[in-house]
N, C-alpha and C. Protein backbone atom coordinates (compact mmCIF):
# COMPACT_ATOMS: atom_id res chain seq x y z
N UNK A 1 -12.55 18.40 2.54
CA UNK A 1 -12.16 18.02 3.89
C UNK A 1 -12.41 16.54 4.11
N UNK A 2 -11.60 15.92 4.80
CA UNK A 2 -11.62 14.38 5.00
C UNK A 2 -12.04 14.17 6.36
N UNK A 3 -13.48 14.56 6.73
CA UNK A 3 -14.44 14.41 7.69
C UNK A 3 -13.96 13.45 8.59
N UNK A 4 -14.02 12.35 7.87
CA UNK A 4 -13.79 10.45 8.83
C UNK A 4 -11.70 11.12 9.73
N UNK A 5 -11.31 11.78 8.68
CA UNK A 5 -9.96 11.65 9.67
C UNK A 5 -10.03 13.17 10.78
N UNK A 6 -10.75 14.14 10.19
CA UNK A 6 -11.29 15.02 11.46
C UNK A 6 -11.89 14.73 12.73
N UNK A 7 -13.08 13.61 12.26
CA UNK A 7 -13.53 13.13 13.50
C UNK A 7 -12.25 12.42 14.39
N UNK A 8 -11.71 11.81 13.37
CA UNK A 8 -11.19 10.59 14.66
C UNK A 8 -9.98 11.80 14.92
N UNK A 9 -9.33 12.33 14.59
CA UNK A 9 -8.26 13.27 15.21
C UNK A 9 -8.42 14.23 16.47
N UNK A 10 -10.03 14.44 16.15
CA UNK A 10 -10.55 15.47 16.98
C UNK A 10 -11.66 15.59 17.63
N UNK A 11 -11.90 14.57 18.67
CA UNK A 11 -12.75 13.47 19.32
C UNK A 11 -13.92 14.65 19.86
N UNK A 12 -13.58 15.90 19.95
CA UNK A 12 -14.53 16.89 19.83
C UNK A 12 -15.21 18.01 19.30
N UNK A 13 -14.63 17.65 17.75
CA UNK A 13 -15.45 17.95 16.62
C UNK A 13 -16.97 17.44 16.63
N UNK A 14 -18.01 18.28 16.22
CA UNK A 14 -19.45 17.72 16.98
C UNK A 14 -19.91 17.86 15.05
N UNK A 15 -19.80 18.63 14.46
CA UNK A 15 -20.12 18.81 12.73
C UNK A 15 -19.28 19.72 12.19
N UNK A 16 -19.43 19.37 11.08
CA UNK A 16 -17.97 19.95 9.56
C UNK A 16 -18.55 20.34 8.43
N UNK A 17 -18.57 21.93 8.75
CA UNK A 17 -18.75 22.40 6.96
C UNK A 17 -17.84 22.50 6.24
N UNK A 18 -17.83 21.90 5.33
CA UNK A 18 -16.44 22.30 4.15
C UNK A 18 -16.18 23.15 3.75
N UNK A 19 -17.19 24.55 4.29
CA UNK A 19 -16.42 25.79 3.83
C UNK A 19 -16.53 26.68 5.06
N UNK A 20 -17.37 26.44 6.25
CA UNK A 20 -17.07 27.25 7.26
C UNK A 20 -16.02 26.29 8.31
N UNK A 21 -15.83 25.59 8.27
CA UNK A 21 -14.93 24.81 9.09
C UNK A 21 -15.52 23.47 9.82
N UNK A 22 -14.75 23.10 10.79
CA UNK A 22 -15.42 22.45 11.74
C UNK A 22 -15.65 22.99 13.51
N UNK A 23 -16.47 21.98 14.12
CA UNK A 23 -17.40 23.27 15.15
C UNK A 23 -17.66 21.99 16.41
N UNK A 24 -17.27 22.45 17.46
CA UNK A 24 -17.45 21.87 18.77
C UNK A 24 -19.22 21.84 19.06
N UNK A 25 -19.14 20.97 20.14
CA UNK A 25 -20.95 21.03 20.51
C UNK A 25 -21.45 22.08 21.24
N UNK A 26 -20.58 23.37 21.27
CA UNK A 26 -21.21 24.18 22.06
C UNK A 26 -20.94 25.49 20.55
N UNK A 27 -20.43 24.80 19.36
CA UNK A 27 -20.80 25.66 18.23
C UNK A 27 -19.49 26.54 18.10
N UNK A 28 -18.81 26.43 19.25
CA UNK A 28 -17.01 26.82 18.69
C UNK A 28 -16.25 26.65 17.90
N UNK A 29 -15.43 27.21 16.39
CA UNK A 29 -15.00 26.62 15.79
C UNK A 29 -13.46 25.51 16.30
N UNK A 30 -13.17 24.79 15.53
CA UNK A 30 -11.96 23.81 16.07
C UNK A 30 -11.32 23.93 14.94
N UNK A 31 -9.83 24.56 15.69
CA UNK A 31 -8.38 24.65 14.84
C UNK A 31 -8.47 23.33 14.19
N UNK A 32 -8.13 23.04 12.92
CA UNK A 32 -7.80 21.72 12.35
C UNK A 32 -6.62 22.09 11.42
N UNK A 33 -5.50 20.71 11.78
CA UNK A 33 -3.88 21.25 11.44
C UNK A 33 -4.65 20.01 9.88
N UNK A 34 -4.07 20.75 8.79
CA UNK A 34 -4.53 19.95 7.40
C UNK A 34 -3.64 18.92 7.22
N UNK A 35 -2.07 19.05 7.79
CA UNK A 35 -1.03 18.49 7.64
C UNK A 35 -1.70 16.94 7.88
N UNK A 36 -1.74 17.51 9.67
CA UNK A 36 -2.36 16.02 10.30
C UNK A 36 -3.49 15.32 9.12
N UNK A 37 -4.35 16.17 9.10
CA UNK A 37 -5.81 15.38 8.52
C UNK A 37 -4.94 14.90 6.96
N UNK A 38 -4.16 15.40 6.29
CA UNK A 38 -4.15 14.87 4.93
C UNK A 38 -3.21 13.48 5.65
N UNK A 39 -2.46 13.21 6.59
CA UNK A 39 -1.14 12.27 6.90
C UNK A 39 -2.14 11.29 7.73
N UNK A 40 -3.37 11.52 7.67
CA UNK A 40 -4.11 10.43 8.68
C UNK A 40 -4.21 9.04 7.88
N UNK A 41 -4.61 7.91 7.85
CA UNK A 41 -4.77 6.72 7.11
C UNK A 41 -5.82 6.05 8.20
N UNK A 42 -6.81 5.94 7.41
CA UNK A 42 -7.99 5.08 7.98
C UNK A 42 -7.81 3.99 8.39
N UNK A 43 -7.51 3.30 9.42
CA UNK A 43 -6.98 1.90 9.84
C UNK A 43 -8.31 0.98 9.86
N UNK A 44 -8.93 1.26 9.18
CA UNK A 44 -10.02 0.39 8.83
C UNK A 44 -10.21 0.24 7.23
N UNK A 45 -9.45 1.03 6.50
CA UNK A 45 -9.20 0.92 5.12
C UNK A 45 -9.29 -0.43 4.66
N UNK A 46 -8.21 -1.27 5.29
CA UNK A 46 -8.22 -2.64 4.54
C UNK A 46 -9.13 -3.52 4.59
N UNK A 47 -10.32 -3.39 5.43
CA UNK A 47 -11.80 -3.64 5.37
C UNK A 47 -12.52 -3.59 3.85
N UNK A 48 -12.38 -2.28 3.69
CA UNK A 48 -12.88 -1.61 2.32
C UNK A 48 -11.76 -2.57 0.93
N UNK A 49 -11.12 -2.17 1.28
CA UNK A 49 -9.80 -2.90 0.15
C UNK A 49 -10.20 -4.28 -0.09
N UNK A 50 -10.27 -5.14 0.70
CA UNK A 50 -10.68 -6.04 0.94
C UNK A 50 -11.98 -6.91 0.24
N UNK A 51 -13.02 -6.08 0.96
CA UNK A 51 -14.59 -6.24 0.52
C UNK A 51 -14.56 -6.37 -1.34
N UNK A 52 -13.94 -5.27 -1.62
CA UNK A 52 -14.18 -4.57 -3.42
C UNK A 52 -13.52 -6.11 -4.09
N UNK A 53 -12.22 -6.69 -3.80
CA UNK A 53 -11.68 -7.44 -4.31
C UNK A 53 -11.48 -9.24 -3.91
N UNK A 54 -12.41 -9.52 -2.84
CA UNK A 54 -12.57 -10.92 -2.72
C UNK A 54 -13.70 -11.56 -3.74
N UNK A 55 -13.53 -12.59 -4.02
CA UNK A 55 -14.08 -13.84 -5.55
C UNK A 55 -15.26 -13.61 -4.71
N UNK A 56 -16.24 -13.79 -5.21
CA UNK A 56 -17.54 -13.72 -5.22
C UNK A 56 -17.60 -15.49 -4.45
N UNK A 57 -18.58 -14.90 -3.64
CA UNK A 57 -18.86 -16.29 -2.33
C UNK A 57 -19.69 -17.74 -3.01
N UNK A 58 -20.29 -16.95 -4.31
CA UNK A 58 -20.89 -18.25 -5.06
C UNK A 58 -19.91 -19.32 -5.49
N UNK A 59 -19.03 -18.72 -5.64
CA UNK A 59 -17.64 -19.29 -6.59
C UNK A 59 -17.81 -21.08 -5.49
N UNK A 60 -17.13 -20.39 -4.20
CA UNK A 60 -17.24 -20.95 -2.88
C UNK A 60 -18.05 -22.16 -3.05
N UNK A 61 -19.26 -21.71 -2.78
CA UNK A 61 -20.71 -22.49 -2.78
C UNK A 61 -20.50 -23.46 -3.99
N UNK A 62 -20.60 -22.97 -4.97
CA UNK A 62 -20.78 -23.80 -6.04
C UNK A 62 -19.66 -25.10 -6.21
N UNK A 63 -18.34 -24.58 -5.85
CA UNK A 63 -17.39 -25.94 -5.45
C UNK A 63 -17.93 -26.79 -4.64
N UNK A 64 -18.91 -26.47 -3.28
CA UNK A 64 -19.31 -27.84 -2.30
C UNK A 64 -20.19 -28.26 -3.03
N UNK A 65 -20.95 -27.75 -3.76
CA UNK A 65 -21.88 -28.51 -4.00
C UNK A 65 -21.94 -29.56 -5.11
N UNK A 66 -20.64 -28.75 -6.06
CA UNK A 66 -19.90 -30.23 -6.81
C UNK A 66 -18.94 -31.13 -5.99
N UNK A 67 -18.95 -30.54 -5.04
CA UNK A 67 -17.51 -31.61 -4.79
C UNK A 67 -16.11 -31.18 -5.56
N UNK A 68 -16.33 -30.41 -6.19
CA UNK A 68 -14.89 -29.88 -6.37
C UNK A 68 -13.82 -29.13 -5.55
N UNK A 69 -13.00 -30.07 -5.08
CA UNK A 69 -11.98 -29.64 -4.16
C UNK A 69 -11.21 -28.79 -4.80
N UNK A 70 -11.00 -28.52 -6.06
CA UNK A 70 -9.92 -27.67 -7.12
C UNK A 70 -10.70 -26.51 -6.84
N UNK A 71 -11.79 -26.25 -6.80
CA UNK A 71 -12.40 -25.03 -7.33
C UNK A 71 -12.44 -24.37 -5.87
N UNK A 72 -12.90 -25.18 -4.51
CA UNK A 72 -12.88 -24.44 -3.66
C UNK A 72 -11.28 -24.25 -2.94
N UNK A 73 -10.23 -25.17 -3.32
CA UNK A 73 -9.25 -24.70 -2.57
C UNK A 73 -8.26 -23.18 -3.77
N UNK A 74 -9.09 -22.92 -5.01
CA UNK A 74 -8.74 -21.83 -5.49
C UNK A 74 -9.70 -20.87 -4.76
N UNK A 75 -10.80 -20.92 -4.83
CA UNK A 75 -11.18 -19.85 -4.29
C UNK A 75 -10.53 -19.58 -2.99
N UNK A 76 -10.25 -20.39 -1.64
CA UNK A 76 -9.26 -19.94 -0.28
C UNK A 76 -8.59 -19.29 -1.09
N UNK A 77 -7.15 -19.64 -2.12
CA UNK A 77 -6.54 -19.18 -1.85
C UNK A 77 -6.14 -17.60 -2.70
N UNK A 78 -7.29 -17.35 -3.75
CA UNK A 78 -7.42 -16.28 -3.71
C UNK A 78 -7.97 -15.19 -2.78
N UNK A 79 -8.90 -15.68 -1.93
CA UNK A 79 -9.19 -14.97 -0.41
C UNK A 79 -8.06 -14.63 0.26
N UNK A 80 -7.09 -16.08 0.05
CA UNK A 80 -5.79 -15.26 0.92
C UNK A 80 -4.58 -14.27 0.52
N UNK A 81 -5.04 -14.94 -0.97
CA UNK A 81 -4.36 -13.53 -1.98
C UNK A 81 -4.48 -12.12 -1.56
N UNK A 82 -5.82 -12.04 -1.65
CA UNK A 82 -6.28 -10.54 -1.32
C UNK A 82 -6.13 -10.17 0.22
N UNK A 83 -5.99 -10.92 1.31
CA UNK A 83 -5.35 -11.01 2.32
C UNK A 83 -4.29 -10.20 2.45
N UNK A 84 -3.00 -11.34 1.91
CA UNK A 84 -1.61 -10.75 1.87
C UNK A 84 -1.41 -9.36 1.28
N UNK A 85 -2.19 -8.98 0.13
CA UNK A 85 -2.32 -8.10 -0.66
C UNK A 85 -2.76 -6.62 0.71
N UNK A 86 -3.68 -6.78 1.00
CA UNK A 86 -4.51 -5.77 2.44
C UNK A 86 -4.20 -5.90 3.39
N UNK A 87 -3.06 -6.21 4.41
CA UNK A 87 -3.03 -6.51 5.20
C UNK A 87 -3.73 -6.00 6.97
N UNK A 88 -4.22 -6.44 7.57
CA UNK A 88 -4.04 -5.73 8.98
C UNK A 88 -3.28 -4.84 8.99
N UNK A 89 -3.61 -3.93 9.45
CA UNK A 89 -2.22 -2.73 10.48
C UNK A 89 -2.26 -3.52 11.35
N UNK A 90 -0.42 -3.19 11.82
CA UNK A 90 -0.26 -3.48 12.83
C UNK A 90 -0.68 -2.19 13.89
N UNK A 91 -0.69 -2.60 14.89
CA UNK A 91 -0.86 -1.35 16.09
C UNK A 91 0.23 -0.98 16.99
């Protein structure tokens, strides 16, 4: 079960067993359509996407502190690589 898209689908889901279901705060179970929960997409995903694949911040650092303008305007623009690559949702 994909908990994170239960919660947010079903703002009164209170806890989720993966094999007895999921359960309101007064311990009722809650219909959950699977369709929905498998078609959900985490709109915070590209956060995660993001994080795993930006150059390591030393890279960064270590250009100011030579003075190498080559090294830090590669590192931007692989930051913005992975950017274009992840984008925002739109809303």
């Amino acid at each position: 079960m994909n908990h994170k898209a239960i919660y947010a689908l079903y703002p009164n889901v209170i806890t989720i067993d993966d094999t007895a279901g999921a359960f309101d705060a007064n311990g009722n179970q809650v219909t959950i359509d699977e369709s929905a929960v498998n078609a959900w997409t985490d709109p915070e995903q590209y956060k995660y996407n993001r994080a795993s694949e930006y150059p390591d911040f030393k890279d960064y650092l270590d250009g100011i502190v030579k003075g190498d303008q080559a090294q830090i305007d590669k590192y931007i623009a692989d930051c913005q690589a992975v950017k274009a690559k992840y984008p925002k949702p739109t809303e």
